[in-house]
N, C-alpha and C. Protein backbone atom coordinates (compact mmCIF):
# COMPACT_ATOMS: atom_id res chain seq x y z
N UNK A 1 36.92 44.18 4.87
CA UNK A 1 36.96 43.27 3.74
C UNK A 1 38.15 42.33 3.90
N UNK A 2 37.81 40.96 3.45
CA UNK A 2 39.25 40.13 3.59
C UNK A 2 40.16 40.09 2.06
N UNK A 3 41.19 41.05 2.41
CA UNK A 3 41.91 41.39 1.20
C UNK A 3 42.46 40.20 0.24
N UNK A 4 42.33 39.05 0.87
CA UNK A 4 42.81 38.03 -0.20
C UNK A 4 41.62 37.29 -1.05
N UNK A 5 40.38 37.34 -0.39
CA UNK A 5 39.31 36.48 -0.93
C UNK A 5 38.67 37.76 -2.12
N UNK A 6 38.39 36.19 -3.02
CA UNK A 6 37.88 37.25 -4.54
C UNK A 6 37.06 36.03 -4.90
N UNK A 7 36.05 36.63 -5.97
CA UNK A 7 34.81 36.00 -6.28
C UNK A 7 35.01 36.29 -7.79
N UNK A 8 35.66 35.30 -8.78
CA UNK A 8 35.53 35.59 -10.62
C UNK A 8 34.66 35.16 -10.88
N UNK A 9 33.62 36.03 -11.59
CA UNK A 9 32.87 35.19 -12.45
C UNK A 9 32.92 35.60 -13.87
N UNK A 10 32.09 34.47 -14.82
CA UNK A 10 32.82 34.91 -15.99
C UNK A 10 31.26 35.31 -16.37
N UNK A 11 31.70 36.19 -17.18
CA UNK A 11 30.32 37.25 -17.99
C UNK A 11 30.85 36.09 -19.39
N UNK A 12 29.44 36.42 -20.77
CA UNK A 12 29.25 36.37 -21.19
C UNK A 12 28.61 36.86 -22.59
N UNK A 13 27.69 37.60 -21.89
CA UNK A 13 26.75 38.14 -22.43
C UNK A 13 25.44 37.57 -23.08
N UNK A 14 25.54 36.68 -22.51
CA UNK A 14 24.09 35.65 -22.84
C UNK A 14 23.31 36.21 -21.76
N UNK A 15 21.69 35.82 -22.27
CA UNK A 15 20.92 36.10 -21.56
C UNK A 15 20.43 36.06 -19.81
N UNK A 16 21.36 34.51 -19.48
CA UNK A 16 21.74 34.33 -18.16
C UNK A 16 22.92 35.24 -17.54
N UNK A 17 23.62 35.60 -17.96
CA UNK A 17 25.03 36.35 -17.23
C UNK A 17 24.73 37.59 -16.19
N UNK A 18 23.56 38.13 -16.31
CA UNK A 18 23.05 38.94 -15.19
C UNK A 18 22.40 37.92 -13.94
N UNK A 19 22.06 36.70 -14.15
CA UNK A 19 21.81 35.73 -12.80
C UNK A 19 22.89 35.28 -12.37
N UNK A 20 23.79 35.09 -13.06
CA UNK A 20 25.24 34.11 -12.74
C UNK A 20 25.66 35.37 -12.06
N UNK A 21 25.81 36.85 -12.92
CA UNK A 21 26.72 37.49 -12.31
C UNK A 21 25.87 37.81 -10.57
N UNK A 22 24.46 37.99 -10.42
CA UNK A 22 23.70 38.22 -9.22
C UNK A 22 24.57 37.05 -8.22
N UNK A 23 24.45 36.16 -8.24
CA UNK A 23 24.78 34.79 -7.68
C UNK A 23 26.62 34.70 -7.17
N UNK A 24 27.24 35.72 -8.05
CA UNK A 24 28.42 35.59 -7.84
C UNK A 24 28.51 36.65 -6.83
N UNK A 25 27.71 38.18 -7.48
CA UNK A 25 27.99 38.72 -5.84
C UNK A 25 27.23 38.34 -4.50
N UNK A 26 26.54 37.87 -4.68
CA UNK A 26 25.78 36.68 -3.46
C UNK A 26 27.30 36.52 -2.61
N UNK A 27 28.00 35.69 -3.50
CA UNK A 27 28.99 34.79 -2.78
C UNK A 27 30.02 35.98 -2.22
N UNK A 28 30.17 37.02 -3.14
CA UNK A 28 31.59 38.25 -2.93
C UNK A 28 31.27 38.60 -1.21
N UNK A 29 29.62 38.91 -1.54
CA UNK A 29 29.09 39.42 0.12
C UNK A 29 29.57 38.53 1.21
N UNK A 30 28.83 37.09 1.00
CA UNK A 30 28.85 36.12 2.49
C UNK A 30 30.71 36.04 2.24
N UNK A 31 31.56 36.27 1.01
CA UNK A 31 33.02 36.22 1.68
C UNK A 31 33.52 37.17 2.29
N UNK A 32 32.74 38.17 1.81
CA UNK A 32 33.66 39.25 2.47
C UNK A 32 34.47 39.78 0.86
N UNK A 33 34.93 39.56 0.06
CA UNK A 33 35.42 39.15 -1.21
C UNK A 33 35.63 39.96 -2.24
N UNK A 34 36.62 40.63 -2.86
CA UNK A 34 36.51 41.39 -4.09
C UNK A 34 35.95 40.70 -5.26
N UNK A 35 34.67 41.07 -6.00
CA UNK A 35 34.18 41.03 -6.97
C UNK A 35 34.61 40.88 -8.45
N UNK A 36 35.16 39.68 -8.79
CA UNK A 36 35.90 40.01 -10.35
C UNK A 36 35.03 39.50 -11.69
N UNK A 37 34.30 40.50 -12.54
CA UNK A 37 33.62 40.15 -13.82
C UNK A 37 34.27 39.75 -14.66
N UNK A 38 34.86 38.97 -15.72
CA UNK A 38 35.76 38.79 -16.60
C UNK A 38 34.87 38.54 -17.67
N UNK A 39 35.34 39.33 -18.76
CA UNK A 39 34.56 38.83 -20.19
C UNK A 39 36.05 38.56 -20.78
N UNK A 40 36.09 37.72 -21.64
CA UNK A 40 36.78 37.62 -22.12
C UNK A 40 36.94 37.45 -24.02
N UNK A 41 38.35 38.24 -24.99
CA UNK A 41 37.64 37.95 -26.25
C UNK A 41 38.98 37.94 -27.22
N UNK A 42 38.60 37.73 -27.98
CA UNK A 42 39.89 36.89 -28.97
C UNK A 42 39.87 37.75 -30.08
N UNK A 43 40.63 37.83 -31.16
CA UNK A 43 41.14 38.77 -32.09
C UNK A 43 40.19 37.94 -33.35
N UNK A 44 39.16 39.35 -34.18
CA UNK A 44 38.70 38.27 -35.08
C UNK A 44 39.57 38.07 -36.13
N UNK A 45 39.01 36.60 -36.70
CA UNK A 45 39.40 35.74 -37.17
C UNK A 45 39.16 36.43 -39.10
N UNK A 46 38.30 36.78 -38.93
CA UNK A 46 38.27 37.09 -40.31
C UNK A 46 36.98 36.68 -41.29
N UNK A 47 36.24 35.77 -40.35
CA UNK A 47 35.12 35.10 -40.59
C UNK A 47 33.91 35.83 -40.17
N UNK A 48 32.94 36.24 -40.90
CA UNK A 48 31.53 36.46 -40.63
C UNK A 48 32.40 38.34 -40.79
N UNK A 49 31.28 39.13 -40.26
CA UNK A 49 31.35 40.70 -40.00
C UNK A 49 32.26 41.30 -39.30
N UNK A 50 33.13 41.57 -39.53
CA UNK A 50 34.32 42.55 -38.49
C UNK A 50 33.39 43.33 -37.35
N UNK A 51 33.54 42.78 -36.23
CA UNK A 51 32.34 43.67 -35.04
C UNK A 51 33.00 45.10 -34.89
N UNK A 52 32.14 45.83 -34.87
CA UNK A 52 32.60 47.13 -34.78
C UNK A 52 31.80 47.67 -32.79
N UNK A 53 32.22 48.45 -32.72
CA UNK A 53 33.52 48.97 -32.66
C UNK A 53 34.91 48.77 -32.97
N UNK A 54 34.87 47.05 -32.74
CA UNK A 54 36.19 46.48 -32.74
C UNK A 54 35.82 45.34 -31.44
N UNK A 55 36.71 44.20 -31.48
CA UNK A 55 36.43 43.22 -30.63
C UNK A 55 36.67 43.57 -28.64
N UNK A 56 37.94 44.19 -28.79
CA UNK A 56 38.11 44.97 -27.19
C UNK A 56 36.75 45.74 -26.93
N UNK A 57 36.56 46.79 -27.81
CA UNK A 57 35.17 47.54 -27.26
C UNK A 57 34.21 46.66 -27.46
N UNK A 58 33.84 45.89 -28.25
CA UNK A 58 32.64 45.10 -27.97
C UNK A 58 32.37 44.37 -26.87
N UNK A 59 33.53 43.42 -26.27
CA UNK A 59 33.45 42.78 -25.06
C UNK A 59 33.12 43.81 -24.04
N UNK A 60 33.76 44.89 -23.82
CA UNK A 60 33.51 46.19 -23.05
C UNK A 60 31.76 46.27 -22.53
N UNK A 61 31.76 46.93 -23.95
CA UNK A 61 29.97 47.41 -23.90
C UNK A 61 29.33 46.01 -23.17
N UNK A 62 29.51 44.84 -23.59
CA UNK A 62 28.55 43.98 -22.93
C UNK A 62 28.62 43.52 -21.53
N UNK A 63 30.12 43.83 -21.19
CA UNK A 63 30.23 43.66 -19.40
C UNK A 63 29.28 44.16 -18.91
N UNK A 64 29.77 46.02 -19.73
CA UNK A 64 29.09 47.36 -19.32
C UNK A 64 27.28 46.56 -18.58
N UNK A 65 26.97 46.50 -19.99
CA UNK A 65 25.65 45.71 -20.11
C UNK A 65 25.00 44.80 -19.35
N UNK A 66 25.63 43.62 -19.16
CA UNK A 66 25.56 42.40 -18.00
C UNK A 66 25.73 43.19 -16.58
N UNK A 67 26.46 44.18 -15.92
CA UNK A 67 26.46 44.66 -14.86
C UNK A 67 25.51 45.78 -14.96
N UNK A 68 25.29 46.73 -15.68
CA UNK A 68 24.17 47.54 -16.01
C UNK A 68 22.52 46.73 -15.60
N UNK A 69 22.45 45.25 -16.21
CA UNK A 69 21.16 44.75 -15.87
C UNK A 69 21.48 43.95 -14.98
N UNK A 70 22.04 43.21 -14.25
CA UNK A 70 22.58 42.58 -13.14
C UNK A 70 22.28 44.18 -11.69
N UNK A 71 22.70 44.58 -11.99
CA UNK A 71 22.87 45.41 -10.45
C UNK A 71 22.35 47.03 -10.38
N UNK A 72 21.95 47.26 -11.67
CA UNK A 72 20.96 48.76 -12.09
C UNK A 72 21.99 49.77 -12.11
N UNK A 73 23.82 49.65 -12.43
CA UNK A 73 24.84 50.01 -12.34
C UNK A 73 25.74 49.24 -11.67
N UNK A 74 26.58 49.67 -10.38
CA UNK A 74 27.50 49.18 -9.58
C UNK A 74 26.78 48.22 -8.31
N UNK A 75 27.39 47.37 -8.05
CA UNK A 75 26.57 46.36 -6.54
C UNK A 75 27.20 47.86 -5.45
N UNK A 76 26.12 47.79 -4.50
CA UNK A 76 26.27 48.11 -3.33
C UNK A 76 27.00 47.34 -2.30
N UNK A 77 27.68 47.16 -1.46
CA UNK A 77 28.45 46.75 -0.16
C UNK A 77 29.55 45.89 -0.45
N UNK A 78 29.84 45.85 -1.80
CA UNK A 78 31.44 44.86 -2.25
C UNK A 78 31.67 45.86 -3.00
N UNK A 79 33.12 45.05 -3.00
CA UNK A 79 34.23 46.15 -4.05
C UNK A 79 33.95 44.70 -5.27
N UNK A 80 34.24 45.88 -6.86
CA UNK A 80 34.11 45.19 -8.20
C UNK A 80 35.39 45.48 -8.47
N UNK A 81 35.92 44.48 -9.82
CA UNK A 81 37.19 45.37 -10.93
C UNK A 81 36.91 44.37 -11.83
N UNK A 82 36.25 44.39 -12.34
CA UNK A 82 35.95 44.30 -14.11
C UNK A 82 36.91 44.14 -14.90
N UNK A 83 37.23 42.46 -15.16
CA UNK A 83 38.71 42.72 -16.21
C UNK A 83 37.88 42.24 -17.31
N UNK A 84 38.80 42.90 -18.53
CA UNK A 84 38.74 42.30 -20.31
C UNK A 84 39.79 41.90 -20.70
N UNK A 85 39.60 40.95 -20.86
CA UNK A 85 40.81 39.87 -21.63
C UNK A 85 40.58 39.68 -22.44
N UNK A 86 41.97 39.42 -23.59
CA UNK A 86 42.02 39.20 -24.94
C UNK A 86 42.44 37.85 -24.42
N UNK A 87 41.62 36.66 -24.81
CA UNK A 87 42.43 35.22 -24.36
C UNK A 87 41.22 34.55 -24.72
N UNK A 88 41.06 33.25 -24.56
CA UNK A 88 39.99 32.26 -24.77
C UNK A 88 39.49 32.31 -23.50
N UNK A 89 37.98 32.02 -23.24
CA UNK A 89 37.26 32.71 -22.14
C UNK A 89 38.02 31.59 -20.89
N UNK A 90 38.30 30.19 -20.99
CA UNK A 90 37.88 29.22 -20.26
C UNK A 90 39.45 29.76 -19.45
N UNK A 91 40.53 29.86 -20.54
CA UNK A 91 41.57 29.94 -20.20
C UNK A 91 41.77 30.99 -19.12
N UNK A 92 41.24 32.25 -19.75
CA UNK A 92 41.43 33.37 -19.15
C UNK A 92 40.75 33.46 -17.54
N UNK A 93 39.62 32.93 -17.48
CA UNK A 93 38.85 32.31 -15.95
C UNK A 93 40.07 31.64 -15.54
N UNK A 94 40.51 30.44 -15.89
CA UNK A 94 41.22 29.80 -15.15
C UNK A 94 42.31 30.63 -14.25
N UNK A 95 43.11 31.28 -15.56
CA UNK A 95 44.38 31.93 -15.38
C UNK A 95 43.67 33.17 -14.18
N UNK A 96 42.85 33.50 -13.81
CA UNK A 96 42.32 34.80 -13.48
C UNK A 96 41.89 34.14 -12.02
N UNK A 97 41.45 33.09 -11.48
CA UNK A 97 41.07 32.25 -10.65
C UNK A 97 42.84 31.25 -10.35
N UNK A 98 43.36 32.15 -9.92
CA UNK A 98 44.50 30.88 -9.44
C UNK A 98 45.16 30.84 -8.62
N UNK A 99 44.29 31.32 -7.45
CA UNK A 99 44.57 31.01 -5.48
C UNK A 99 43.42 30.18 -5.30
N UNK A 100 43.77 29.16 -4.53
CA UNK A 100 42.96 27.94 -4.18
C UNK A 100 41.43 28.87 -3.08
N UNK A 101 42.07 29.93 -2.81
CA UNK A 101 40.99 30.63 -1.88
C UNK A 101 40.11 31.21 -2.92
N UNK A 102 39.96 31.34 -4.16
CA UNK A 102 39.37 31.74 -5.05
C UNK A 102 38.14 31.29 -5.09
N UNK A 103 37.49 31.55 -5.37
CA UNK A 103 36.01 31.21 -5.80
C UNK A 103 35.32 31.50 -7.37
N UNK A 104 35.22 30.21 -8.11
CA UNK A 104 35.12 30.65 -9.72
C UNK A 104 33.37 30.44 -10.06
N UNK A 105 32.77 31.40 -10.28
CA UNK A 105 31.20 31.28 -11.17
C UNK A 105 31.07 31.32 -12.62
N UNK A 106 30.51 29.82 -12.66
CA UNK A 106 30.15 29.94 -13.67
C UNK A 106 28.85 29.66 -14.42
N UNK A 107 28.45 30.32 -15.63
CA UNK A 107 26.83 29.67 -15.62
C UNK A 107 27.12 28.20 -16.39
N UNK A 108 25.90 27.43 -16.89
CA UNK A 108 26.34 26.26 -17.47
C UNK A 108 25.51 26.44 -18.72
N UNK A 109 25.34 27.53 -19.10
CA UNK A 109 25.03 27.70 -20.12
C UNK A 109 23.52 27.74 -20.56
N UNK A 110 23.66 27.02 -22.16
CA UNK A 110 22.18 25.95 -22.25
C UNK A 110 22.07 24.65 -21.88
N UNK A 111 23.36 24.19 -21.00
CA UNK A 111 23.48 22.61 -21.02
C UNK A 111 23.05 22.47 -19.53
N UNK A 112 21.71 22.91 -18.90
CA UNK A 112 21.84 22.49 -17.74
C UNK A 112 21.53 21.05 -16.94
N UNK A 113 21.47 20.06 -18.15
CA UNK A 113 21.64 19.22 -17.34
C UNK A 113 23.00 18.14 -17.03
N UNK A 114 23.89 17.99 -18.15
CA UNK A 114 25.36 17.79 -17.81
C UNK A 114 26.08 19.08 -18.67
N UNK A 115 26.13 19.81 -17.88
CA UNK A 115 27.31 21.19 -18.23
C UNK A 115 28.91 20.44 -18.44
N UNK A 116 29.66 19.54 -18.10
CA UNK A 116 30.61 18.88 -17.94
C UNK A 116 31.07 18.62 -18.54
N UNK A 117 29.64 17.69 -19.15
CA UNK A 117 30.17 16.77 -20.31
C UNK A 117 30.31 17.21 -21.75
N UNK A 118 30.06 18.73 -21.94
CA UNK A 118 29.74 18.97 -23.39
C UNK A 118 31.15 19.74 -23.80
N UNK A 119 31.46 18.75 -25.20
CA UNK A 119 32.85 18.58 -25.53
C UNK A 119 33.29 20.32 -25.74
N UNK A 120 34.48 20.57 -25.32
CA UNK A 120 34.38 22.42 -25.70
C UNK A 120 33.77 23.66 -24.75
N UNK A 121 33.36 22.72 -23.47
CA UNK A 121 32.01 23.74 -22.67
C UNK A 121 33.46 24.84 -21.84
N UNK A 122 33.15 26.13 -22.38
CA UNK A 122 34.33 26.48 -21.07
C UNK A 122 33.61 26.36 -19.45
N UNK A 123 32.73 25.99 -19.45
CA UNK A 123 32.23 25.56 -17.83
C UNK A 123 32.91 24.15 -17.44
N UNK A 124 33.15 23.34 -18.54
CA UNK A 124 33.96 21.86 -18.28
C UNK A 124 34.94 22.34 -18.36
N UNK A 125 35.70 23.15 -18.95
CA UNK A 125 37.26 23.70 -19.23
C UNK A 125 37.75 24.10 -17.44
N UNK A 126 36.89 24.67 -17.04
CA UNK A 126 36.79 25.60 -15.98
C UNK A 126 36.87 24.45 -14.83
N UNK A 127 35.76 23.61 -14.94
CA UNK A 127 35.47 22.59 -14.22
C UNK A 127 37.22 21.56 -13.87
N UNK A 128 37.58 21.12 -15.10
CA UNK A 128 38.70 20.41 -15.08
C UNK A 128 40.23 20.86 -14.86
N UNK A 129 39.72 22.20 -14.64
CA UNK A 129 41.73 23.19 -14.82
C UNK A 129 41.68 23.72 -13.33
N UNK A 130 40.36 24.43 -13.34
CA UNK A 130 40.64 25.19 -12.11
C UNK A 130 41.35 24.94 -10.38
N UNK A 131 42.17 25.49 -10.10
CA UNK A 131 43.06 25.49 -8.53
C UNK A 131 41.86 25.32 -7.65
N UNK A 132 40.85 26.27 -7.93
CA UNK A 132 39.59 26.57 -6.45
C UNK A 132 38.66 26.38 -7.05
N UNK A 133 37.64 26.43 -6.00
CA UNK A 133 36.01 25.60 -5.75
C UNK A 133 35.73 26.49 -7.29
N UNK A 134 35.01 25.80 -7.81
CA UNK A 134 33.84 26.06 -9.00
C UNK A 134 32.57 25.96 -8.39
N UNK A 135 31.53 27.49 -8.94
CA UNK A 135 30.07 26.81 -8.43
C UNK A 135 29.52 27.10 -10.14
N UNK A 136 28.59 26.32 -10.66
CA UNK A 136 28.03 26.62 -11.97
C UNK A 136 26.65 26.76 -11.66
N UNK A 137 25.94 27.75 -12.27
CA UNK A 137 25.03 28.56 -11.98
C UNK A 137 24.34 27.83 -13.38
N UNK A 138 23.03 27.33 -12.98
CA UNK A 138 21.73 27.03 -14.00
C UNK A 138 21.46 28.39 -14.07
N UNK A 139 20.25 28.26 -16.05
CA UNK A 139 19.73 29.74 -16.00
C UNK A 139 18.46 29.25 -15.02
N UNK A 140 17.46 30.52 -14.46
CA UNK A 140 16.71 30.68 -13.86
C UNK A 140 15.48 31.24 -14.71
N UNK A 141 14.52 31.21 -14.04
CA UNK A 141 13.59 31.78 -14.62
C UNK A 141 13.40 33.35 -14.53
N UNK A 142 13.87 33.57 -13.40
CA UNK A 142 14.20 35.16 -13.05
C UNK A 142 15.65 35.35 -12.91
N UNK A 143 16.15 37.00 -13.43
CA UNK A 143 17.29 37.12 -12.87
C UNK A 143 18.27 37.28 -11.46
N UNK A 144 16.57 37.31 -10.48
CA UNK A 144 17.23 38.12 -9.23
C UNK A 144 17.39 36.17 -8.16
N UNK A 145 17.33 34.81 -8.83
CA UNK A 145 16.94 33.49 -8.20
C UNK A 145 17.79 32.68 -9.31
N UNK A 146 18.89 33.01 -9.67
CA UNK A 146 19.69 31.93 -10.04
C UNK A 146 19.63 30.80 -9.38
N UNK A 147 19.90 29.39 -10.50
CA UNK A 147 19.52 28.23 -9.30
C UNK A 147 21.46 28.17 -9.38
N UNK A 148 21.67 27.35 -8.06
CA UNK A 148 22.74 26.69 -8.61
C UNK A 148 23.17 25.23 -8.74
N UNK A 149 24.04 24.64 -9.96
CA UNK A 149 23.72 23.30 -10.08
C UNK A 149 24.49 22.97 -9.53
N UNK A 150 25.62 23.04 -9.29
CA UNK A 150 26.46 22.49 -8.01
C UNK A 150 28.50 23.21 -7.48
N UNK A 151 29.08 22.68 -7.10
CA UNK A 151 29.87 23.32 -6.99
C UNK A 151 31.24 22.31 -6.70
N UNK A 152 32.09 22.39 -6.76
CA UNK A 152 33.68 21.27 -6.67
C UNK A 152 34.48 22.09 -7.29
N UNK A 153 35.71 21.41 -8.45
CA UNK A 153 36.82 21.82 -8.51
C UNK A 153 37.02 20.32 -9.49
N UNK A 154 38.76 20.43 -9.98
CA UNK A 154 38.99 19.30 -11.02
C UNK A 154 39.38 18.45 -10.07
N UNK A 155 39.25 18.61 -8.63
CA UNK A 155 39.93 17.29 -7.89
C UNK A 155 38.77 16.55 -7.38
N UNK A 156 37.35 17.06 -7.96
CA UNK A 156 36.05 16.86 -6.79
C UNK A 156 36.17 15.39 -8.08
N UNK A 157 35.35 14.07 -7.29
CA UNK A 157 34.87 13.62 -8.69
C UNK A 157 33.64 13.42 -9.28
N UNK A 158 33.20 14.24 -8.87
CA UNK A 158 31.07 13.96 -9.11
C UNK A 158 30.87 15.94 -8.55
N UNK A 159 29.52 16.26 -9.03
CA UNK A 159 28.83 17.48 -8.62
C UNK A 159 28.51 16.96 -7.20
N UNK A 160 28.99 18.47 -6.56
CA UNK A 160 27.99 18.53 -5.56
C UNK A 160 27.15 19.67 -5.25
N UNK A 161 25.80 19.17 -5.17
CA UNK A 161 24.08 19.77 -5.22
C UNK A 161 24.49 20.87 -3.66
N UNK A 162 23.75 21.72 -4.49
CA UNK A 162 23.78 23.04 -3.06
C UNK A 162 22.08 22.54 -2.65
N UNK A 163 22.10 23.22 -1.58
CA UNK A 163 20.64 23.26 -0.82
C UNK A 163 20.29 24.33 -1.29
């Protein structure tokens, strides 16, 4: 394994985050690459239902979840480490992605046709902060054929289309 190369992607828990996360270990494999899931979650606010368990265990269970249906448990032939952060998601990717050898996944949400441009997107957050390559992952119609919509960094100035 090449001990410096790592593959973050950011979970969610939307219905795409088991293709994004498939797609990210895609990439962990052809690097060679430690595997990093990040959900990330913020202290509630006070608004709507206090989530129970509590906001730390809730982000938990749904990693749990997203890698549970992503990989039928653990990926085979890469190493994983699953972080939970208390932080704003875009931030916490960034901050979590910050060796230029990094490699950041992300999905683009529901916005797949300008993910970029949508004011607030942490895929544009991600897009515009990040040190290393960004690839943003369209949803797919299946989970195991993520498409992807393209891939750069905040220094690229346009998408660029994968084959």
């Amino acid at each position: 394994m090449n001990e410096n190369a790592r593959v973050i992607v950011g979970v969610d828990g939307s219905p795409s985050s088991p293709a994004v996360v498939l797609r990210a270990a895609q990439e962990a494999r052809k690097r060679d690459a430690l595997l990093i899931p990040v959900i990330a979650w913020t202290a509630w606010d006070g608004v709507g239902p206090r989530p129970l368990p509590g906001p730390e265990q809730a982000a938990r269970n749904r990693l749990d979840t997203v890698l549970e249906l992503a990989f039928d448990g653990f990926p085979e032939g890469i190493r994983i480490r699953p972080l939970v952060l208390r932080a704003e998601p875009g931030g916490a990717l960034v901050a979590t992605a910050d060796l230029r050898g990094d490699l950041l996944v992300v999905g683009s949400g529901r916005h797949t046709g300008q993910p970029l441009s949508v004011p607030g997107s942490v895929t544009g957050y991600c897009w515009a902060h990040a040190v290393c390559e960004v690839l943003i992952v369209a949803p797919s119609a299946g989970p195991g054929r993520p498409e992807p919509v393209g891939t750069g960094g905040h220094c690229h100035a346009g998408l660029g289309y994968l084959d």
